[in-house]
N, C-alpha and C. Protein backbone atom coordinates (compact mmCIF):
# COMPACT_ATOMS: atom_id res chain seq x y z
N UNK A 1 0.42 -30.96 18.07
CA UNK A 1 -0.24 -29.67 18.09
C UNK A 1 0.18 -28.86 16.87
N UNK A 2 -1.04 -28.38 16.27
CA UNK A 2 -0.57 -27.76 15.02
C UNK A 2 -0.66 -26.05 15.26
N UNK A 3 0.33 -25.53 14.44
CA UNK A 3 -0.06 -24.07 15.28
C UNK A 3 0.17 -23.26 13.61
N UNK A 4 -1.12 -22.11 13.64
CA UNK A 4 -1.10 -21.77 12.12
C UNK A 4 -0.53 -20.31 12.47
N UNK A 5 0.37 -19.60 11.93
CA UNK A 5 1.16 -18.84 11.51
C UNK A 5 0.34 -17.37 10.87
N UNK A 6 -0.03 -16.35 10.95
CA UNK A 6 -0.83 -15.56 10.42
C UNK A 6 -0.04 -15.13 9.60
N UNK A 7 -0.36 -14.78 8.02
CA UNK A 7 0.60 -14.60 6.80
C UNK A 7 0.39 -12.62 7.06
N UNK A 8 1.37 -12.10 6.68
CA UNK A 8 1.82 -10.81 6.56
C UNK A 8 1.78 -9.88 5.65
N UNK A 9 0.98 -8.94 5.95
CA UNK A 9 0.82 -7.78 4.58
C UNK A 9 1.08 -6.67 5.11
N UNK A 10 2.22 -6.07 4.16
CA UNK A 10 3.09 -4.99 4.75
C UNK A 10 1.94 -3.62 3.76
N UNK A 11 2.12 -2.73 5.02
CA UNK A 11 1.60 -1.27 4.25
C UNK A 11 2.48 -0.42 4.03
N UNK A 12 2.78 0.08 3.02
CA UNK A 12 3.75 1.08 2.70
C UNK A 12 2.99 2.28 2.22
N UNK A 13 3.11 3.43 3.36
CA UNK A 13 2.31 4.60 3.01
C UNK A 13 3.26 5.36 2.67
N UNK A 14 3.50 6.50 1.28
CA UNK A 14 4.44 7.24 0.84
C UNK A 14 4.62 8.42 1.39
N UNK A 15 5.09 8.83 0.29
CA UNK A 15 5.44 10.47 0.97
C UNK A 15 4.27 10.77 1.29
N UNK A 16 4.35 12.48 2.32
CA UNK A 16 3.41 13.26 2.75
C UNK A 16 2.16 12.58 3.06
N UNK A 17 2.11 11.06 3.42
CA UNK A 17 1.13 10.81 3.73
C UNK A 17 0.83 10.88 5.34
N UNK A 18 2.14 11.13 6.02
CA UNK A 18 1.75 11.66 7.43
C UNK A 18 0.76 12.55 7.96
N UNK A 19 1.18 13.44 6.66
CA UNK A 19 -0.14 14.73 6.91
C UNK A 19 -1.41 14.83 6.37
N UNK A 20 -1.78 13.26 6.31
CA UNK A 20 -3.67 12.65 5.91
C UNK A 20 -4.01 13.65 7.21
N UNK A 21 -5.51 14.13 6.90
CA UNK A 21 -6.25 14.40 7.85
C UNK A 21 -6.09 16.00 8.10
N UNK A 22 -4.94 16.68 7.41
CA UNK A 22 -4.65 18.03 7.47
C UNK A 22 -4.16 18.67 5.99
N UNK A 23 -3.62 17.93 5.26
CA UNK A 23 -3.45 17.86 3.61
C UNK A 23 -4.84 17.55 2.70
N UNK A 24 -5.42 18.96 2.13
CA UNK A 24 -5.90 18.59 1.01
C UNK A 24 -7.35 18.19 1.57
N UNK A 25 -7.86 18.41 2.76
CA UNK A 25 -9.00 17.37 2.93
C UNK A 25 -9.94 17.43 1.17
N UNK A 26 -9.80 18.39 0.76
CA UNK A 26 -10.86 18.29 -0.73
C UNK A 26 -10.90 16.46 -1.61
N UNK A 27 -9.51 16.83 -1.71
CA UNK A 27 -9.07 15.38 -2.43
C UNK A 27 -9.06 13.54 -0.98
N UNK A 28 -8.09 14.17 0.10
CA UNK A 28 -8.07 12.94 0.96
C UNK A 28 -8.80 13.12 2.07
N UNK A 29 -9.61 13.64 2.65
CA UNK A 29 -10.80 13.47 3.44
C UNK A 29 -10.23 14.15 4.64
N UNK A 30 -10.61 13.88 5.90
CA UNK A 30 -10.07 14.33 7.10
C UNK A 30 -9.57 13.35 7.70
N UNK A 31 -9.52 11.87 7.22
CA UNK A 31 -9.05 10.91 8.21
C UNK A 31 -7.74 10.82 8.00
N UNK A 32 -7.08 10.04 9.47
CA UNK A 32 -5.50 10.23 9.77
C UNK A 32 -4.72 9.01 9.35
N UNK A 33 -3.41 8.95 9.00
CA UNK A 33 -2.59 7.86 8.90
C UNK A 33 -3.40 7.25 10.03
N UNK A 34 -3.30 7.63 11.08
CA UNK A 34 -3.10 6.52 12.13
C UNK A 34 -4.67 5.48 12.39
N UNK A 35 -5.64 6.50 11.92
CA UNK A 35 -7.04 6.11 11.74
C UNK A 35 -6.69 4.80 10.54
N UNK A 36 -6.35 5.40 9.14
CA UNK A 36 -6.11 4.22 8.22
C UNK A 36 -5.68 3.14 8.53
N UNK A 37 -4.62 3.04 9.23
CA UNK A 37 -3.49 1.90 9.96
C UNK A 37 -4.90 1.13 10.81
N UNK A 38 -5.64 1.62 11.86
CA UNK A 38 -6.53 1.41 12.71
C UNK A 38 -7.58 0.37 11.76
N UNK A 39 -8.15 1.18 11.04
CA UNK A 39 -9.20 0.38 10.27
C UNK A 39 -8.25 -1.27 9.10
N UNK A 40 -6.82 -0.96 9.01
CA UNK A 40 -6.20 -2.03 8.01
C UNK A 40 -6.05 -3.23 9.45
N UNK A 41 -5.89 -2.69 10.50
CA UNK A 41 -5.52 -3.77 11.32
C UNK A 41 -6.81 -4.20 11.54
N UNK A 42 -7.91 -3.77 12.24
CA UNK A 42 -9.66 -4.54 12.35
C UNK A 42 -9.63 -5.16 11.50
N UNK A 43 -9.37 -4.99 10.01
CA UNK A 43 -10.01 -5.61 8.96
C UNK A 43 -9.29 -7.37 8.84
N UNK A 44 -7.70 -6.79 9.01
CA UNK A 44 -7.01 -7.68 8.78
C UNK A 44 -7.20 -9.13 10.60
N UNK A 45 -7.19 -8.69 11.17
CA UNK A 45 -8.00 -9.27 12.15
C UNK A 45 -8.96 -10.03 11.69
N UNK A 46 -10.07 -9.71 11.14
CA UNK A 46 -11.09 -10.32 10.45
C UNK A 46 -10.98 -11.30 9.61
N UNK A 47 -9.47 -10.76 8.78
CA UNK A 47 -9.30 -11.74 7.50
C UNK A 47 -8.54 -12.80 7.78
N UNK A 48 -7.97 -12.55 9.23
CA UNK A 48 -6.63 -13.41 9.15
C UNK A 48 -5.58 -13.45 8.98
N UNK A 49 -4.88 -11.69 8.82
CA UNK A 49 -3.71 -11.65 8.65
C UNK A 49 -3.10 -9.95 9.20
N UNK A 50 -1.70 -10.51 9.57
CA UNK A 50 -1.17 -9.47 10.27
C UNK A 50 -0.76 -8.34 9.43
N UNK A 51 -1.03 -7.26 10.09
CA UNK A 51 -0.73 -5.50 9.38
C UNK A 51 0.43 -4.95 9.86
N UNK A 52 1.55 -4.81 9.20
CA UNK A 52 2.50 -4.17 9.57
C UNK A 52 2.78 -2.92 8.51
N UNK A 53 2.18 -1.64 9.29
CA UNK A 53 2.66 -0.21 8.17
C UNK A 53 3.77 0.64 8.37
N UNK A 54 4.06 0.98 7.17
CA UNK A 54 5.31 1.41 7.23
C UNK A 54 5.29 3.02 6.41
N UNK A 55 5.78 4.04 6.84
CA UNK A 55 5.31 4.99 6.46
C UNK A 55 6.58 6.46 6.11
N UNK A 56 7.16 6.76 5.12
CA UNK A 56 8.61 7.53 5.05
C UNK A 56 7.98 8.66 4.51
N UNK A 57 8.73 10.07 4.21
CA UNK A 57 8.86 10.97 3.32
C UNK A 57 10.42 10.59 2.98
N UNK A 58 11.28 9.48 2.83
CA UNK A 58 12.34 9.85 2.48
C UNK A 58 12.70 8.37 1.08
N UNK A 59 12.62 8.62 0.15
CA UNK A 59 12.81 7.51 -0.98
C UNK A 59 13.49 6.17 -0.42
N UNK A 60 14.63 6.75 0.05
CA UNK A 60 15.79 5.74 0.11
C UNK A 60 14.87 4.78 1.09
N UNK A 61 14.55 5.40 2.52
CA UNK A 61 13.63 4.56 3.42
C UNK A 61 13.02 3.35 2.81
N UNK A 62 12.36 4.36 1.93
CA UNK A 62 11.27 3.30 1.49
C UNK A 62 11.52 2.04 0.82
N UNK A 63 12.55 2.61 -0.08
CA UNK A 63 13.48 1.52 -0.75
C UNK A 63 13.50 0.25 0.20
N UNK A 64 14.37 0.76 1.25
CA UNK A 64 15.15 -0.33 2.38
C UNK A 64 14.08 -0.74 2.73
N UNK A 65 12.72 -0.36 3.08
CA UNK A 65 11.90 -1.36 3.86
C UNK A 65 11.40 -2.38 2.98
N UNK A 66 11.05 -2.02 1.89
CA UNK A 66 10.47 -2.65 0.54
C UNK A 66 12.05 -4.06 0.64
N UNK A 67 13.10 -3.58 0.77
CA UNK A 67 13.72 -4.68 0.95
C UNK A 67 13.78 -5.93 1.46
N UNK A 68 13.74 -5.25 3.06
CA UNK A 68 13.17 -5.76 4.28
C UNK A 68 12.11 -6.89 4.00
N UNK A 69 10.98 -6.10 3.71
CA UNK A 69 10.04 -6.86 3.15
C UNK A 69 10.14 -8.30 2.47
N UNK A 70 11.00 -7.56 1.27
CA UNK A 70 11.64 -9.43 1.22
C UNK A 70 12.58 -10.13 1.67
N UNK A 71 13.52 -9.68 2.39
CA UNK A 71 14.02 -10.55 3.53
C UNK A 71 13.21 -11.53 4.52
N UNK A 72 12.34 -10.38 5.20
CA UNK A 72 11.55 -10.96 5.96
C UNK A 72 10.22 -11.88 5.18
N UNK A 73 10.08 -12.03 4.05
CA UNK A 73 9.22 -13.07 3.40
C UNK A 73 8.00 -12.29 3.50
N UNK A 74 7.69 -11.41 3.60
CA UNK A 74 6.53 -10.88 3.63
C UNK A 74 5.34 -11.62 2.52
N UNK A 75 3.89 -11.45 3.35
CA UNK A 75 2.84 -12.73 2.20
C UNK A 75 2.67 -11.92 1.25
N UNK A 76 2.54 -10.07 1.12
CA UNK A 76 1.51 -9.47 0.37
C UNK A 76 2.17 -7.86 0.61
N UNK A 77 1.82 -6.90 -0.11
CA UNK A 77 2.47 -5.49 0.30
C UNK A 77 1.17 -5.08 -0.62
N UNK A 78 0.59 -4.08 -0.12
CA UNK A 78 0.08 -3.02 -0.30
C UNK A 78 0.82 -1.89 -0.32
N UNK A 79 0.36 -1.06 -1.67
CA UNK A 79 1.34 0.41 -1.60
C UNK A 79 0.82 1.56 -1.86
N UNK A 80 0.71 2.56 -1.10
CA UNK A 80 0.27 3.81 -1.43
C UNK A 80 1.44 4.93 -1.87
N UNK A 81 2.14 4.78 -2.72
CA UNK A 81 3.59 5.24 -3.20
C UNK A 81 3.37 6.88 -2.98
N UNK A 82 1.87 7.54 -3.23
CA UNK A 82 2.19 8.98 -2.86
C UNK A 82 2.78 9.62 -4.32
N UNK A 83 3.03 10.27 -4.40
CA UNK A 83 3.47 11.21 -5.78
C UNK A 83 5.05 10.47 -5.94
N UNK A 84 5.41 9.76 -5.59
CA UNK A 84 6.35 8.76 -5.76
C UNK A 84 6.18 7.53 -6.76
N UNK A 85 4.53 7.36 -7.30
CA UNK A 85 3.96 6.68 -8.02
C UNK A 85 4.26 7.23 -9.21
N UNK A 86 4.35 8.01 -9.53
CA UNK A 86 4.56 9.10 -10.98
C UNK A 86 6.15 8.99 -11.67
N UNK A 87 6.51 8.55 -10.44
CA UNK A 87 8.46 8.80 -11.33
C UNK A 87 9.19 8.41 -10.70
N UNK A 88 8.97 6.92 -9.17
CA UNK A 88 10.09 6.78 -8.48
C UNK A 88 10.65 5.39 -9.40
N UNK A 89 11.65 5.22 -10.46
CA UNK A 89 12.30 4.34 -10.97
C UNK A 89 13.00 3.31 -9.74
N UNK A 90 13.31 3.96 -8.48
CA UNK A 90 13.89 3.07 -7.38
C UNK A 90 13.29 2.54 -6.86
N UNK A 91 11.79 2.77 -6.36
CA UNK A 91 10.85 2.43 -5.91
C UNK A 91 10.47 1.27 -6.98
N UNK A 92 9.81 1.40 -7.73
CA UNK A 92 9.41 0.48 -8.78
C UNK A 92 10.70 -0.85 -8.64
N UNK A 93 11.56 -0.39 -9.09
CA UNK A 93 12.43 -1.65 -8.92
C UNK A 93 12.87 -2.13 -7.76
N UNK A 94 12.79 -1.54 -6.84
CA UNK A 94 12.74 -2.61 -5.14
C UNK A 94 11.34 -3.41 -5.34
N UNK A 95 9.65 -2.55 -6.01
CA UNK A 95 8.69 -3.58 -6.08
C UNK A 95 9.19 -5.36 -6.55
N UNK A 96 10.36 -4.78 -7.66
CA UNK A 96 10.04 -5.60 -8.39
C UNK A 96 10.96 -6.97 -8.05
N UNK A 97 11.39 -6.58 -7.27
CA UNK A 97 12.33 -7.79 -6.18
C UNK A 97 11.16 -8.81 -5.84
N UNK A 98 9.98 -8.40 -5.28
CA UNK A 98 9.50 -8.94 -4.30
C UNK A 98 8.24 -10.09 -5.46
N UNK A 99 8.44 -11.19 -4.67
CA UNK A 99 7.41 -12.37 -5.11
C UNK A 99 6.17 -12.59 -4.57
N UNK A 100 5.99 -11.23 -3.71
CA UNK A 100 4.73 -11.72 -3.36
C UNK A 100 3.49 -10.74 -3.78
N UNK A 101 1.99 -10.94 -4.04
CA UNK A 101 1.22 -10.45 -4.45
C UNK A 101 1.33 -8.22 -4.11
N UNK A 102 1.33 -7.67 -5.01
CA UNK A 102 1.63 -6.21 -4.29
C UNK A 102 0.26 -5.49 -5.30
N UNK A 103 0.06 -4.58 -4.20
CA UNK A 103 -1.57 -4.15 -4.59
C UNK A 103 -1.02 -2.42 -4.45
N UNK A 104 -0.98 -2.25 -5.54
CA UNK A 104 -0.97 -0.53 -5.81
C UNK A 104 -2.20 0.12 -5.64
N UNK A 105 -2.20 1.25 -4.21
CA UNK A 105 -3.93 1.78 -4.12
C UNK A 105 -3.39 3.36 -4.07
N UNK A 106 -4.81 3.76 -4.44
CA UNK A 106 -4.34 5.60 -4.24
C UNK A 106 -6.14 5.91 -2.98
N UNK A 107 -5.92 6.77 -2.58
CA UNK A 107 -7.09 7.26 -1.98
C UNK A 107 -7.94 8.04 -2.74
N UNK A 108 -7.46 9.13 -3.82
CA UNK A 108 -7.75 9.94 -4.76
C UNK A 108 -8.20 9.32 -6.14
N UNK A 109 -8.71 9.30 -7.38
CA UNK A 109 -8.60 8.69 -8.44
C UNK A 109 -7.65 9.73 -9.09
N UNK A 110 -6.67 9.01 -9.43
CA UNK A 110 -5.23 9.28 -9.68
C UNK A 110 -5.25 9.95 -11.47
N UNK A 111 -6.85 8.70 -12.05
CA UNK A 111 -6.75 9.43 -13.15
C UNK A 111 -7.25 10.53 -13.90
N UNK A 112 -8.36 10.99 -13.04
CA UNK A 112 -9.06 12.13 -12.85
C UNK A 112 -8.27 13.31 -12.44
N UNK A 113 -7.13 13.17 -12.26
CA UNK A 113 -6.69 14.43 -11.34
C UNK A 113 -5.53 15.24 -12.74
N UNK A 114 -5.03 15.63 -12.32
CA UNK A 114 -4.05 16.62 -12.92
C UNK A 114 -3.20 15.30 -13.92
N UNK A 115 -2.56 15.84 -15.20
CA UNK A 115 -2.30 14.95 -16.04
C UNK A 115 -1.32 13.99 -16.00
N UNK A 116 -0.27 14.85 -14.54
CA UNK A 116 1.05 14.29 -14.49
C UNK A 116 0.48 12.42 -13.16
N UNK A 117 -0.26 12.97 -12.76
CA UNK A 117 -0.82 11.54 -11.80
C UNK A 117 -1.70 10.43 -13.00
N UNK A 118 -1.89 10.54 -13.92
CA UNK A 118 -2.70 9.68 -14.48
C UNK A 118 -1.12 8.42 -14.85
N UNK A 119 -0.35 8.74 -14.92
CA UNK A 119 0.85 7.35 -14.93
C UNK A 119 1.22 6.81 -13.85
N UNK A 120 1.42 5.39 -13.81
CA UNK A 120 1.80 5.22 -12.45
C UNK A 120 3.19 4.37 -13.21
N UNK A 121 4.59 4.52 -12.33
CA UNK A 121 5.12 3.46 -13.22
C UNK A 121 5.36 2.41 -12.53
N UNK A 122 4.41 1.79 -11.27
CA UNK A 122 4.57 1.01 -10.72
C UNK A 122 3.23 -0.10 -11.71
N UNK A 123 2.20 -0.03 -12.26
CA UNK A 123 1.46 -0.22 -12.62
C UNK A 123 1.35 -1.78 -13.42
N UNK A 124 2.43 -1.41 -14.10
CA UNK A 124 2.84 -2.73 -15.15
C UNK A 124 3.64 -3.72 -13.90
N UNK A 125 4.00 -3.72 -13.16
CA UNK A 125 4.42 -4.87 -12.15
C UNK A 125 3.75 -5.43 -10.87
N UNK A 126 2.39 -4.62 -10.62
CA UNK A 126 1.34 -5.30 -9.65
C UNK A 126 0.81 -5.75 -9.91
N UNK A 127 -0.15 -6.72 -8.61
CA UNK A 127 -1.17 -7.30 -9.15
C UNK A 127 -2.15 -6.54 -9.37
N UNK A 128 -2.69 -5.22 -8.91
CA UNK A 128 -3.68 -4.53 -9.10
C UNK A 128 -3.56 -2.99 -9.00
N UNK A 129 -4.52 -2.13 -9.05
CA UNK A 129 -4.27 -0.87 -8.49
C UNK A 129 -5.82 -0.71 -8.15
N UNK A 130 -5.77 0.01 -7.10
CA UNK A 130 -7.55 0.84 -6.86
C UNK A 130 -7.13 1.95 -6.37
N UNK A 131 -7.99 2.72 -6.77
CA UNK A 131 -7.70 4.49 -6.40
C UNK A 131 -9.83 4.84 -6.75
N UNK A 132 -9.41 6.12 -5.70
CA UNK A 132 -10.78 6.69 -5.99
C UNK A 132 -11.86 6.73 -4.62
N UNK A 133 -11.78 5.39 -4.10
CA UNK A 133 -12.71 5.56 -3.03
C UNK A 133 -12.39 5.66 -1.66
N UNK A 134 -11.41 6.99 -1.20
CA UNK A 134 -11.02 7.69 0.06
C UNK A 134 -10.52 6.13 0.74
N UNK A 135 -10.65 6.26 1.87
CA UNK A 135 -9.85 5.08 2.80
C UNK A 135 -10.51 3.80 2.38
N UNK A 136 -11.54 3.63 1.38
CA UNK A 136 -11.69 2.12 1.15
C UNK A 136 -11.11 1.86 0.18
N UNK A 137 -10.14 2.44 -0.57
CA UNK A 137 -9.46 1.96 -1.07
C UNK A 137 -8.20 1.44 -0.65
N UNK A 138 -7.88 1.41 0.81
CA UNK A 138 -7.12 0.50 1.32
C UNK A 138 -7.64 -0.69 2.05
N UNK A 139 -8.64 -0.84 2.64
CA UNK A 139 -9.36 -1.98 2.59
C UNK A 139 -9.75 -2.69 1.69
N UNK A 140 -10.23 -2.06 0.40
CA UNK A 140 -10.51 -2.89 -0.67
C UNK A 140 -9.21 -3.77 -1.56
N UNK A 141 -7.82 -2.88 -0.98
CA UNK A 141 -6.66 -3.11 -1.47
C UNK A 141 -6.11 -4.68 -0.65
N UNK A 142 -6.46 -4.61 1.12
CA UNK A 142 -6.26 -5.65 1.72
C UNK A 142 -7.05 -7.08 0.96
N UNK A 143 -8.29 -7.05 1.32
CA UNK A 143 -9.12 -7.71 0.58
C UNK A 143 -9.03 -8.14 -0.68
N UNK A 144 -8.43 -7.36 -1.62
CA UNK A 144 -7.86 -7.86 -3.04
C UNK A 144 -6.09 -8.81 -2.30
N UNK A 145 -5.49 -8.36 -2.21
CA UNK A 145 -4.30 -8.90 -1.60
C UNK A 145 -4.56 -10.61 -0.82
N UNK A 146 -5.23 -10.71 -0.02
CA UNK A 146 -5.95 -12.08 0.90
C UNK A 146 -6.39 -12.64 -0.29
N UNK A 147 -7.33 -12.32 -1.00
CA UNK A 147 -7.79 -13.04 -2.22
C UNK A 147 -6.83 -13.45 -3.01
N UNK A 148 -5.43 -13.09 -3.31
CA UNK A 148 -4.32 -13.55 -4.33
C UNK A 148 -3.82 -14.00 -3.73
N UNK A 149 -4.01 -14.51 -2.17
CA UNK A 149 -3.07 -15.06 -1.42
C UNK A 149 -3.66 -16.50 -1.53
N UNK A 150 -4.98 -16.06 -1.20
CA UNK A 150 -5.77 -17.41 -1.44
C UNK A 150 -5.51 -18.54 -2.40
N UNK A 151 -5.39 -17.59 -3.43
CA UNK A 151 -5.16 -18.56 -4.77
C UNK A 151 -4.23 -18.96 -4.86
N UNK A 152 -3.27 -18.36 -4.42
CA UNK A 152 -1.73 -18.85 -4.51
C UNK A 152 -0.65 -18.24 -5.50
C-alpha cells in the first residue's frame, strides 16, 4: 500500500496583518486574515497541498517560525513580510536558510505606493514576488509555489 504524503506550504503573514479587513480598506480591501487563510486552504485542497499560516507582529516570532519551517522541511513558504519587507535584514536572512521554493506576495502594489515600499530586500533571494491584485495575490502566490514544486 502506497500512501502519498501532501507536501507543505507555510504562510507567513507579517506585521499588522491581523488587522486586514479594518486597516486601510482603500489600499487592502475589507477581507480578513482569517477569510485569506480560508480561501489559501480551498485552494490548496484543490492543488494538493497542505496550508499551514502563520501570522506575528513581533520580528523575532517570525524569525523562529521561518526557522521552524526548516526544521520541519517545509515544501514551499509564501510570504507576506508586511512593512517588514522594506528593512527586515533578520527576516531576509532566516529566508535565506531555507531550500525550498519561497514566493514573496504583497496585496497592495508595493511599487506604486509611497517610495520607501518600492524596495523589497527580500526580493533578490525568492523565487518570485506578486503584489497588486488584493487577496489574489495570495492565491496566485500558492499556485506559483505548486508550480516550482512541480518542477523540482
Amino acid at each position: 500500500m502506497t500512501t502519498t504524503t501532501k507536501k507543505t506550504v507555510l504562510m507567513l503573514h507579517g506585521v499588522n496583518h491581523n488587522m486586514f479587513g479594518k486597516r486601510d480598506p482603500a489600499q487592502y480591501g475589507t477581507i480578513t486574515l482569517a477569510e485569506i487563510d480560508a480561501r489559501l486552504r480551498a485552494l490548496g485542497e484543490e492543488l494538493g497541498v497542505e496550508i499551514q499560516s502563520f501570522q506575528t507582529n513581533a520580528e523575532g516570532e517570525m524569525v523562529e517560525r521561518i526557522h521552524q519551517g526548516f526544521t520541519d522541511g517545509v515544501d514551499a513558504v509564501l510570504i507576506n513580510a508586511g512593512a517588514w519587507t522594506h528593512y527586515s535584514y533578520g527576516i531576509r536572512d532566516a529566508i535565506a536558510i531555507l531550500t525550498c521554493p519561497v514566493v514573496e506576495l504583497h496585496m497592495s502594489n508595493i511599487h506604486a505606493r509611497e517610495p520607501f515600499r518600492h524596495h523589497s530586500v527580500l526580493a533578490d533571494i525568492v523565487k518570485g514576488q506578486i503584489c497588486g491584485f488584493g487577496v489574489e495575490s495570495y492565491l496566485l502566490g500558492l499556485r506559483a509555489a505548486v508550480t516550482a514544486l512541480a518542477r523540482g
